[in-house]
PDB file of N, CA and C in Angstrom:
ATOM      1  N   UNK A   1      90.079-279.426  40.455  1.00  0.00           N
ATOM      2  CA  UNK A   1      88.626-279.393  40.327  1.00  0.00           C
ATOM      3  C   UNK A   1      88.079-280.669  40.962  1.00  0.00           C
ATOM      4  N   UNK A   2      87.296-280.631  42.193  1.00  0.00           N
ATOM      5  CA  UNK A   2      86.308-282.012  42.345  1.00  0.00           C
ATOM      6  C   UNK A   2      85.484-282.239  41.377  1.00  0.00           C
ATOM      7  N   UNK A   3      84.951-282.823  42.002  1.00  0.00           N
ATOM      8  CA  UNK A   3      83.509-283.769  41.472  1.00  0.00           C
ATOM      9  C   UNK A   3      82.402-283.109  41.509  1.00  0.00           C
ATOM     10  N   UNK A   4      82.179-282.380  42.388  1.00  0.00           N
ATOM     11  CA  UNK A   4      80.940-281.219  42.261  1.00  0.00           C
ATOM     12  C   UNK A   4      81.184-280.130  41.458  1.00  0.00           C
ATOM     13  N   UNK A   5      82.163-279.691  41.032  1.00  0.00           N
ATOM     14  CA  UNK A   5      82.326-279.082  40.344  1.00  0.00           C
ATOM     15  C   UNK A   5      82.052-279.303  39.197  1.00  0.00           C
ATOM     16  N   UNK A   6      83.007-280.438  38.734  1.00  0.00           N
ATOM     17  CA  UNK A   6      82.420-281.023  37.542  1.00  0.00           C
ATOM     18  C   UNK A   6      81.025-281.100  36.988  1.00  0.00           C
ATOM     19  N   UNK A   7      80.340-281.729  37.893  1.00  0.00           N
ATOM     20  CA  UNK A   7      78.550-281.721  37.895  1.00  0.00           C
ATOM     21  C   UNK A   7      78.029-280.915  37.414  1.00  0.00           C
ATOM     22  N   UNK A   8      78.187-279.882  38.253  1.00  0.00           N
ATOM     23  CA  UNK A   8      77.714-278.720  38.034  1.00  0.00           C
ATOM     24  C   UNK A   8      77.954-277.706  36.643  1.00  0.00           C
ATOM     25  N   UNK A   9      79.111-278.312  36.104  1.00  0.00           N
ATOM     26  CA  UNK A   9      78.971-277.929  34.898  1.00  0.00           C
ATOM     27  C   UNK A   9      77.968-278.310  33.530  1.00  0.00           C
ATOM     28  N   UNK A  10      77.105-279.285  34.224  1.00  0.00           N
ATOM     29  CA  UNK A  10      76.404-280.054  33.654  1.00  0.00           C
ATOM     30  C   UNK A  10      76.620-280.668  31.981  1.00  0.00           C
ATOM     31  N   UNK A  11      77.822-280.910  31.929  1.00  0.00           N
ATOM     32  CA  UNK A  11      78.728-281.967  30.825  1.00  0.00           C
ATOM     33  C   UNK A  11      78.590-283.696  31.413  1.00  0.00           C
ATOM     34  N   UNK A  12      78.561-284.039  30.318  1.00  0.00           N
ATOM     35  CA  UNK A  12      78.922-285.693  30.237  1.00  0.00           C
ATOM     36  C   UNK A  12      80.181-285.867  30.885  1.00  0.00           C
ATOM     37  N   UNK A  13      80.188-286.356  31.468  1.00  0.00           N
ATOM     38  CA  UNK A  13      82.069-286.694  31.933  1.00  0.00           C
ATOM     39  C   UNK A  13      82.369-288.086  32.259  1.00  0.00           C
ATOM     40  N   UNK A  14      83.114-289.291  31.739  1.00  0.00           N
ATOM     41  CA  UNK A  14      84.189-290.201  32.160  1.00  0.00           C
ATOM     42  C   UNK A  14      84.689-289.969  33.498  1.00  0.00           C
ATOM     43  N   UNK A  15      84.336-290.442  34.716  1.00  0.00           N
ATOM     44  CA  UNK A  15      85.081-290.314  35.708  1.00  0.00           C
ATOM     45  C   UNK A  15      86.126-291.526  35.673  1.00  0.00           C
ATOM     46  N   UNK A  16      87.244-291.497  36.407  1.00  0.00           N
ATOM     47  CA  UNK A  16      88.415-292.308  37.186  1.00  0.00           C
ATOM     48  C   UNK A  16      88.720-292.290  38.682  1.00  0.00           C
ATOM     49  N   UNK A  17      88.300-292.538  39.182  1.00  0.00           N
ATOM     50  CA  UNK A  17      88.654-291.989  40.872  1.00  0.00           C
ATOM     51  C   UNK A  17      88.878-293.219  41.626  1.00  0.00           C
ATOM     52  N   UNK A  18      89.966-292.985  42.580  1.00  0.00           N
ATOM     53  CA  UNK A  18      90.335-293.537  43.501  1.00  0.00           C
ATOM     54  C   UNK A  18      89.613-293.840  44.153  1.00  0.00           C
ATOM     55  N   UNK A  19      89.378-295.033  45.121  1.00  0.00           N
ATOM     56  CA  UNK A  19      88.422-295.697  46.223  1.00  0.00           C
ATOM     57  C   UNK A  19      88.605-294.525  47.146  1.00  0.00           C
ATOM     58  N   UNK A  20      89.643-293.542  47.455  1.00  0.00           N
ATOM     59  CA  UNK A  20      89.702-292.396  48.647  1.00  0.00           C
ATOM     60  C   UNK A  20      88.939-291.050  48.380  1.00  0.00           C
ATOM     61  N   UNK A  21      89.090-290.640  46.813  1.00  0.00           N
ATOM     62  CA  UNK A  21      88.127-289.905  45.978  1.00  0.00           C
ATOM     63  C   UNK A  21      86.606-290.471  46.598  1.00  0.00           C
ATOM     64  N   UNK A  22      85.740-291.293  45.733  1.00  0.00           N
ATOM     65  CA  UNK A  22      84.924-291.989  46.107  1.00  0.00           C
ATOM     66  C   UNK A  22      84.649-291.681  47.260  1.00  0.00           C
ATOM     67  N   UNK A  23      85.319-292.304  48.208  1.00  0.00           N
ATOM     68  CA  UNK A  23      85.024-292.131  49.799  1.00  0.00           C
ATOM     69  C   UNK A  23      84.487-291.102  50.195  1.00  0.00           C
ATOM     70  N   UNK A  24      85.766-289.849  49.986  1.00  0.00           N
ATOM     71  CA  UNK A  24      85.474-288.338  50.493  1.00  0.00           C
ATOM     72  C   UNK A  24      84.297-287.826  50.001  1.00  0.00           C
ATOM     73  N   UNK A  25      84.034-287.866  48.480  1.00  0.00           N
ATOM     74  CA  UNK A  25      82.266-287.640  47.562  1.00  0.00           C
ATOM     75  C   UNK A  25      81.296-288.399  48.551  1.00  0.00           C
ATOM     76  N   UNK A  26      81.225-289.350  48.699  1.00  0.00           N
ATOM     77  CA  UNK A  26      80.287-289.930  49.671  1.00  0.00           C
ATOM     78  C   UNK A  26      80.237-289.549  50.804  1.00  0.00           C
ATOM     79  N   UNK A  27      81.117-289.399  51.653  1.00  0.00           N
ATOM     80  CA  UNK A  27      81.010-288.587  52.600  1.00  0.00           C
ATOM     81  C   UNK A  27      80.222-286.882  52.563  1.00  0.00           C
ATOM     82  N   UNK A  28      80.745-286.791  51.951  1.00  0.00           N
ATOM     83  CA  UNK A  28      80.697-285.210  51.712  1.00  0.00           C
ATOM     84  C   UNK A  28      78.926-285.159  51.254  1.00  0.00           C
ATOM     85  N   UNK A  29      78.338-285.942  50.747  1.00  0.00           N
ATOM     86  CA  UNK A  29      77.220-286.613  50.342  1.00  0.00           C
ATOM     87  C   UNK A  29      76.441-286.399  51.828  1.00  0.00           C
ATOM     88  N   UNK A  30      76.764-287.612  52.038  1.00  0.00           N
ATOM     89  CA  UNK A  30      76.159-288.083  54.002  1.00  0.00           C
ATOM     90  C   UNK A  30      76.273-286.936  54.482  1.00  0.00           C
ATOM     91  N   UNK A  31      77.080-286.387  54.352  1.00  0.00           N
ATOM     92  CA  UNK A  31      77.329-284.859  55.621  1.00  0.00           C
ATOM     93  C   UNK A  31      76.145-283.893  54.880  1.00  0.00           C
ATOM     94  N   UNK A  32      76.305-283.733  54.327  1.00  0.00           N
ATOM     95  CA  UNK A  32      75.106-282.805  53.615  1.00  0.00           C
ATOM     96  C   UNK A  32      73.885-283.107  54.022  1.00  0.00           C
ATOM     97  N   UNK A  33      73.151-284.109  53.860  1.00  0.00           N
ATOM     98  CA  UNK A  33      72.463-284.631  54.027  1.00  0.00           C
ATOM     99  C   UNK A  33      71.476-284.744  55.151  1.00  0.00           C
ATOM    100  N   UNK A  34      72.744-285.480  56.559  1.00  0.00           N
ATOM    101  CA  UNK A  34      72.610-285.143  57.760  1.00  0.00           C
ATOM    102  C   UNK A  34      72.612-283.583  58.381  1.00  0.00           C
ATOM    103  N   UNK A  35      72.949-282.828  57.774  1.00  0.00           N
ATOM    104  CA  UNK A  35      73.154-280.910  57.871  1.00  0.00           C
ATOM    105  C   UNK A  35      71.534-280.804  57.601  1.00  0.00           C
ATOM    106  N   UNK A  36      71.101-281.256  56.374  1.00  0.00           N
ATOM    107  CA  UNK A  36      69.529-280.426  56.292  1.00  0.00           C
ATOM    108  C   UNK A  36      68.597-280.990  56.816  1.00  0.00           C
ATOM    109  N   UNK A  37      68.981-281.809  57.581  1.00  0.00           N
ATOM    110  CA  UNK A  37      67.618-282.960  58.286  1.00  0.00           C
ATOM    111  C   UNK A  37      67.725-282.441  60.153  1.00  0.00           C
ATOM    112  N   UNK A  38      68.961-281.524  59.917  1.00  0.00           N
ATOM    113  CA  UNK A  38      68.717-281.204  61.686  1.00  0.00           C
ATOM    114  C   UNK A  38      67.739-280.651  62.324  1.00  0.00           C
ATOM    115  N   UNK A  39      67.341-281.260  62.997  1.00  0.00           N
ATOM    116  CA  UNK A  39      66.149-281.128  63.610  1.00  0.00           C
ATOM    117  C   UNK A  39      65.702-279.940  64.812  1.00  0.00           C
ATOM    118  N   UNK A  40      65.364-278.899  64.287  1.00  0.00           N
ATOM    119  CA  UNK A  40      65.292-277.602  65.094  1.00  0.00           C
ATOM    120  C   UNK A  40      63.905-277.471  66.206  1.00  0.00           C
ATOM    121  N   UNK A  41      63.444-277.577  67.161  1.00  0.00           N
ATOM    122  CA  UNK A  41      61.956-277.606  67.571  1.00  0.00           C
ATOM    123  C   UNK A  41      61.651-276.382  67.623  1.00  0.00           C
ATOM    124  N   UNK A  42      59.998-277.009  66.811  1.00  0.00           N
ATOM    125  CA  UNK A  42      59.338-275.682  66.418  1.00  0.00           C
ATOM    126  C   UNK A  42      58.719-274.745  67.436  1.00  0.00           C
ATOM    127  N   UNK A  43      58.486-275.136  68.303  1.00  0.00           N
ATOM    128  CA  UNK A  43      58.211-273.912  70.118  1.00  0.00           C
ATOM    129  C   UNK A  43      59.116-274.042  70.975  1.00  0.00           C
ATOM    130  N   UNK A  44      59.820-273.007  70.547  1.00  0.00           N
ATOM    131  CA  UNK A  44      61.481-273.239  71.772  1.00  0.00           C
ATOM    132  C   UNK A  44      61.173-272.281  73.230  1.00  0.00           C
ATOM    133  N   UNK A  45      59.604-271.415  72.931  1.00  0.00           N
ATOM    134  CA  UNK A  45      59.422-271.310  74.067  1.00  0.00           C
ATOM    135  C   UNK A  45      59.327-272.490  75.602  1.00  0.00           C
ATOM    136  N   UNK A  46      59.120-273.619  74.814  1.00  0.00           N
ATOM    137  CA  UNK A  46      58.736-274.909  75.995  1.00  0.00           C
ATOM    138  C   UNK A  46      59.925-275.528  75.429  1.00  0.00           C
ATOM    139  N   UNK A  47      60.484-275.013  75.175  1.00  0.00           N
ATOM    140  CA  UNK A  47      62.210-276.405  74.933  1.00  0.00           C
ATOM    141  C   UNK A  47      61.491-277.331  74.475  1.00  0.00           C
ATOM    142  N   UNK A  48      60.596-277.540  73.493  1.00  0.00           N
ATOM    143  CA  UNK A  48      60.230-279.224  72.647  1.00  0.00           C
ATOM    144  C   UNK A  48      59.891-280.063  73.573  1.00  0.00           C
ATOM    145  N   UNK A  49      59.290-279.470  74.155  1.00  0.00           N
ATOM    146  CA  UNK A  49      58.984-280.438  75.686  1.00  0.00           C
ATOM    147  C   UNK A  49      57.369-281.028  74.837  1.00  0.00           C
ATOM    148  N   UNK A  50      57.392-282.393  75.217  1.00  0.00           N
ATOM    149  CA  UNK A  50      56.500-283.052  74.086  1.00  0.00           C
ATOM    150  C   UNK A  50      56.074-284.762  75.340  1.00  0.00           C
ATOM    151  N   UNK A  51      54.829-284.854  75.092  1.00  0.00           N
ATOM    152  CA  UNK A  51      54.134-285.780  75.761  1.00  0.00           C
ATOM    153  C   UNK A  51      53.967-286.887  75.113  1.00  0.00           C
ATOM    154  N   UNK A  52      54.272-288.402  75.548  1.00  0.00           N
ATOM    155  CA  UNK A  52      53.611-289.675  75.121  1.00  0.00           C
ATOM    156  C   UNK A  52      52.423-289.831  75.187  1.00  0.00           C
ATOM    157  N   UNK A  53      51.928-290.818  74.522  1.00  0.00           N
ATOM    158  CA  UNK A  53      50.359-290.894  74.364  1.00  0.00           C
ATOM    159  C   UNK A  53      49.817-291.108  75.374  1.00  0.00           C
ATOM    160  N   UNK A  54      50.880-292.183  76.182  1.00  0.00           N
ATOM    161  CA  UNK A  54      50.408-292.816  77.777  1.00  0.00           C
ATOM    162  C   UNK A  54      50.405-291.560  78.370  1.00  0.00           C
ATOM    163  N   UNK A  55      51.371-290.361  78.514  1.00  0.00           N
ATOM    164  CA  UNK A  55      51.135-289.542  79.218  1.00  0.00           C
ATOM    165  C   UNK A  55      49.656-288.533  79.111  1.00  0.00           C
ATOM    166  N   UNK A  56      49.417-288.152  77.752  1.00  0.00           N
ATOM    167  CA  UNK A  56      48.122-287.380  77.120  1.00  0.00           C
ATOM    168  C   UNK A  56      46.920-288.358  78.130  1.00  0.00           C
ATOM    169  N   UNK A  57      46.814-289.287  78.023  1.00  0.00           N
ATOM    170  CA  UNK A  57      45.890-290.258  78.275  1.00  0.00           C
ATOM    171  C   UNK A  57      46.070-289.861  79.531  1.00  0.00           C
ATOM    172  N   UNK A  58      46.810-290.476  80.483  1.00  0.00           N
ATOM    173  CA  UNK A  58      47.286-289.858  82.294  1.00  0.00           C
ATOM    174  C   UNK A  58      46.151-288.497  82.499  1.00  0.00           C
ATOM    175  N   UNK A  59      46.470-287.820  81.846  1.00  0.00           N
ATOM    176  CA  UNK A  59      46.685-285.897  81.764  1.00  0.00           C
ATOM    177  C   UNK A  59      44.960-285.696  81.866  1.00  0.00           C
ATOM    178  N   UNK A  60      44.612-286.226  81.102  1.00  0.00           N
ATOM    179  CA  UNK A  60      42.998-285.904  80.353  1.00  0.00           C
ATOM    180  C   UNK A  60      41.897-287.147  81.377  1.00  0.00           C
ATOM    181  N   UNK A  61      42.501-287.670  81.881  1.00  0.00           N
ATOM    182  CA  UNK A  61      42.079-289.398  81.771  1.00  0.00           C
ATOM    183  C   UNK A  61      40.726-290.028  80.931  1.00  0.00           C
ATOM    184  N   UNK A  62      41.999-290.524  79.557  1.00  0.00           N
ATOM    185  CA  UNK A  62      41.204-291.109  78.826  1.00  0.00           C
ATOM    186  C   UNK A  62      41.688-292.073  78.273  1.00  0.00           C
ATOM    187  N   UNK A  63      40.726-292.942  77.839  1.00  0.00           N
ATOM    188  CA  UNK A  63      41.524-294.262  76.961  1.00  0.00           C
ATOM    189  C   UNK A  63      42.138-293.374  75.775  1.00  0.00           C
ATOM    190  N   UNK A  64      43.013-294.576  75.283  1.00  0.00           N
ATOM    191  CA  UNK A  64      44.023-294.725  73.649  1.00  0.00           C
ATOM    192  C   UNK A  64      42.948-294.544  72.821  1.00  0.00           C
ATOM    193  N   UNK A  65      42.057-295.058  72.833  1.00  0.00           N
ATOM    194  CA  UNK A  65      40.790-295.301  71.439  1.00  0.00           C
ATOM    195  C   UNK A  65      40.040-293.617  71.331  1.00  0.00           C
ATOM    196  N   UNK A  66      40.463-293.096  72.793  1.00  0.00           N
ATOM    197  CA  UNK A  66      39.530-291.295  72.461  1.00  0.00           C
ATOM    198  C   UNK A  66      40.706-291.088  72.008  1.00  0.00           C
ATOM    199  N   UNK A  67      42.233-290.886  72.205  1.00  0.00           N
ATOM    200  CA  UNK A  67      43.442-290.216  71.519  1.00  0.00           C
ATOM    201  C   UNK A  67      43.191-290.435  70.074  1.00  0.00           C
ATOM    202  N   UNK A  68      42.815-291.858  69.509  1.00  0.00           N
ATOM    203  CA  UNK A  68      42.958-291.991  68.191  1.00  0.00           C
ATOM    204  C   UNK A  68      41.632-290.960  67.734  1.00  0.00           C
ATOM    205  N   UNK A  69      40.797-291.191  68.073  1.00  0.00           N
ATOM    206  CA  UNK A  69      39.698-290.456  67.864  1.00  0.00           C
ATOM    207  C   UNK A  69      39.806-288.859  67.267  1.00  0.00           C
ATOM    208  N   UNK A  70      40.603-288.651  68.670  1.00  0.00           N
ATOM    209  CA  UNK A  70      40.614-286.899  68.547  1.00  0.00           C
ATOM    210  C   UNK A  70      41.679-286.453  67.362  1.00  0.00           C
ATOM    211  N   UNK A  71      42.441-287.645  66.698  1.00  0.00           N
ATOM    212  CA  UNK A  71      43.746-287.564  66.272  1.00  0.00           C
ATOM    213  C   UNK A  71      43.228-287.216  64.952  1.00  0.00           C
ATOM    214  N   UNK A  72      41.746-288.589  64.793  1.00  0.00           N
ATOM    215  CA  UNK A  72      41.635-288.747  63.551  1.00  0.00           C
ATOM    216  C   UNK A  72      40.238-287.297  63.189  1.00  0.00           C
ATOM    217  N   UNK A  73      40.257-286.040  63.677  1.00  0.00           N
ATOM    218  CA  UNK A  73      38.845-285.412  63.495  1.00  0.00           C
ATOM    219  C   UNK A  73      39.901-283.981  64.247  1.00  0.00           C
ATOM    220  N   UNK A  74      41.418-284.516  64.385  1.00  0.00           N
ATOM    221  CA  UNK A  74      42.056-283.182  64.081  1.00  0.00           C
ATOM    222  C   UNK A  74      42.022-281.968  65.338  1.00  0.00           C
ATOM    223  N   UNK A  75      41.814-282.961  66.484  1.00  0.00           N
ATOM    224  CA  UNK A  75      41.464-282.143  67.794  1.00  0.00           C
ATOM    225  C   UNK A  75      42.829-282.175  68.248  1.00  0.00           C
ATOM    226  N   UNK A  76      44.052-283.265  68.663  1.00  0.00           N
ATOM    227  CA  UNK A  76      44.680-283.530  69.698  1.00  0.00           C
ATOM    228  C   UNK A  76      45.584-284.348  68.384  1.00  0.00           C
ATOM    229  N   UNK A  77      46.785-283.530  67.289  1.00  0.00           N
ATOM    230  CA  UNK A  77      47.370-284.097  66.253  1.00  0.00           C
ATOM    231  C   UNK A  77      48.837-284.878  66.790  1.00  0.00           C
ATOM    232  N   UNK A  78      49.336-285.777  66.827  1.00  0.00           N
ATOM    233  CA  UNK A  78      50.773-285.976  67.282  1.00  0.00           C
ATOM    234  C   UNK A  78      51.668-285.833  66.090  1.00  0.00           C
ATOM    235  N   UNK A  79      53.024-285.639  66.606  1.00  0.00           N
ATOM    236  CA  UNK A  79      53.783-285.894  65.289  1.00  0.00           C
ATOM    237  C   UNK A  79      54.364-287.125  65.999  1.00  0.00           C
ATOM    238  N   UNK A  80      54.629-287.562  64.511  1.00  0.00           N
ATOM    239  CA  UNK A  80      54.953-289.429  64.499  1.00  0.00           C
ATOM    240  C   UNK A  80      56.481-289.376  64.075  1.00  0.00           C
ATOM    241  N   UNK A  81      57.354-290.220  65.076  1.00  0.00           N
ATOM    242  CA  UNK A  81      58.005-290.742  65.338  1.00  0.00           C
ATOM    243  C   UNK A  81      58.736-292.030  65.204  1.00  0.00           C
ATOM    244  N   UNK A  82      58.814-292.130  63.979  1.00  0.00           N
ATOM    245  CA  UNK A  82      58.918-293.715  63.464  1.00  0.00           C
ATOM    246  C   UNK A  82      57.243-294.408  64.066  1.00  0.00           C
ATOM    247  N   UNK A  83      56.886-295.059  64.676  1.00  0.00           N
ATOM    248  CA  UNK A  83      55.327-295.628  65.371  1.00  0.00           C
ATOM    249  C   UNK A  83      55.044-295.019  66.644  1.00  0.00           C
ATOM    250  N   UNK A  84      56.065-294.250  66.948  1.00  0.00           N
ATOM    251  CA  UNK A  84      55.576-293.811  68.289  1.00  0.00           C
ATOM    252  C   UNK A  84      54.930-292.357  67.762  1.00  0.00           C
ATOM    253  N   UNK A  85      54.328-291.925  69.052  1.00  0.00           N
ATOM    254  CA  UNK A  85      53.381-290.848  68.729  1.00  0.00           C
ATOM    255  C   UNK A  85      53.670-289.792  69.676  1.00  0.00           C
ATOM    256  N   UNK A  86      54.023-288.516  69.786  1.00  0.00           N
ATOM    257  CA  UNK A  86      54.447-287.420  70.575  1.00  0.00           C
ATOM    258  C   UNK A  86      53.380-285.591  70.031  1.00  0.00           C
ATOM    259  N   UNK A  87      52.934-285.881  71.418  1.00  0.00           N
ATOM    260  CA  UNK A  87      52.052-284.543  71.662  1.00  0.00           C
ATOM    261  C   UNK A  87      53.017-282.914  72.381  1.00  0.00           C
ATOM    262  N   UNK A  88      52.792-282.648  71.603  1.00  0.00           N
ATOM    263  CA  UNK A  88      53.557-280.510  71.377  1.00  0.00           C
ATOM    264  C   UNK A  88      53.015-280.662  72.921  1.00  0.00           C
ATOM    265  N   UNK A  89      53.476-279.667  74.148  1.00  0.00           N
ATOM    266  CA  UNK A  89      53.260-279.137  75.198  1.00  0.00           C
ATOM    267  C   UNK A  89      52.300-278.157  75.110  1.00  0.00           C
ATOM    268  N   UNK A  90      52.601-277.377  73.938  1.00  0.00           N
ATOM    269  CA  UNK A  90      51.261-276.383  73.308  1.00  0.00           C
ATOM    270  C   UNK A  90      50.438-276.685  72.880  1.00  0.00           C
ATOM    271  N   UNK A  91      50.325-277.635  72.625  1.00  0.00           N
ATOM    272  CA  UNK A  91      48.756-278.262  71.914  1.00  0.00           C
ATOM    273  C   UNK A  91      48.237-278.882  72.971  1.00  0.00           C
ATOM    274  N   UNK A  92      48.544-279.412  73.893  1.00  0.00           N
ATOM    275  CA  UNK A  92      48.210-280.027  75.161  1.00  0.00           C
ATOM    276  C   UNK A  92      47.767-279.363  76.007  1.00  0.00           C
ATOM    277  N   UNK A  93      48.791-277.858  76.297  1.00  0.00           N
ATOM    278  CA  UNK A  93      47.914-276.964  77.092  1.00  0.00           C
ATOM    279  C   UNK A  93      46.720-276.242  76.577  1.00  0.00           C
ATOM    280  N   UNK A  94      46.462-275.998  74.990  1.00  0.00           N
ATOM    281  CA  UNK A  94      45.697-275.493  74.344  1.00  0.00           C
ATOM    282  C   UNK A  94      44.364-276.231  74.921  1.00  0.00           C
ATOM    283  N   UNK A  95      44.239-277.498  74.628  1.00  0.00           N
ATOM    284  CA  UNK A  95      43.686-278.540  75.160  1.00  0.00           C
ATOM    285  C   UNK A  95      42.855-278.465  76.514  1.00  0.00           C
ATOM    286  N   UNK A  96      44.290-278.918  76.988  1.00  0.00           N
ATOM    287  CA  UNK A  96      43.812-278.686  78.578  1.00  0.00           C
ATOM    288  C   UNK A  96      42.916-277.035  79.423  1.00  0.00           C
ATOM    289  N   UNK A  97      43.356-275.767  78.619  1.00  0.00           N
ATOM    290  CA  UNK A  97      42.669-274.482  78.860  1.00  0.00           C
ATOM    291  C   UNK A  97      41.322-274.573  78.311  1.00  0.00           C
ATOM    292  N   UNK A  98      41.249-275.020  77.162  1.00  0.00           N
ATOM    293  CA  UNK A  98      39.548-275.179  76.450  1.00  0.00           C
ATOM    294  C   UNK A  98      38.577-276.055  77.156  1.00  0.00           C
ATOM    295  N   UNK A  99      39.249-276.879  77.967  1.00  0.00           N
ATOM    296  CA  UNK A  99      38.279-277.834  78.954  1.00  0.00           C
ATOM    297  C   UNK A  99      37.815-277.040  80.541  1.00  0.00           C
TER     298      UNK A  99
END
């Protein structure tokens, strides 16, 4: 019987385990983990093909201060990237056809 097993029986239990035990649970942990965070893109018609801000700006020609603008009133949304900022190909052309 592992350790998940155990758990799952939802009893109190005394563990003893080896630093290699341990290890493999933690692992097995991390792997899980990294499994549900994979990152699938949501329009696989355009292969996740996705624009920088510098590029949006290029595209439209406009300053950074209209991007924030349109960002913040829900016209032109990026998804964020740790601080960086990345525009959908579909929302861009959506964009670009309405003009």
């Amino acid at each position: 019987m592992n350790i998940r097993e155990i758990l799952k029986q939802g009893e109190n239990a005394l563990f003893v385990v080896s630093g290699n035990d341990l290890k493999e649970f933690a692992e097995s942990v991390v792997n899980g983990v990294f499994a549900s965070l994979q990152y699938e893109p949501v329009h696989k018609e355009n292969d996740g093909k996705m624009y920088t801000a510098n590029e949006v700006c290029e595209l439209f020609h406009i300053d950074k201060s209209t991007l924030w603008r349109w960002e913040k009133v829900n016209y032109l949304v990026p998804i964020r990237v740790g601080a960086k900022r990345f525009y959908l190909d579909e929302d861009v052309k959506k964009l670009s056809n309405s003009k």
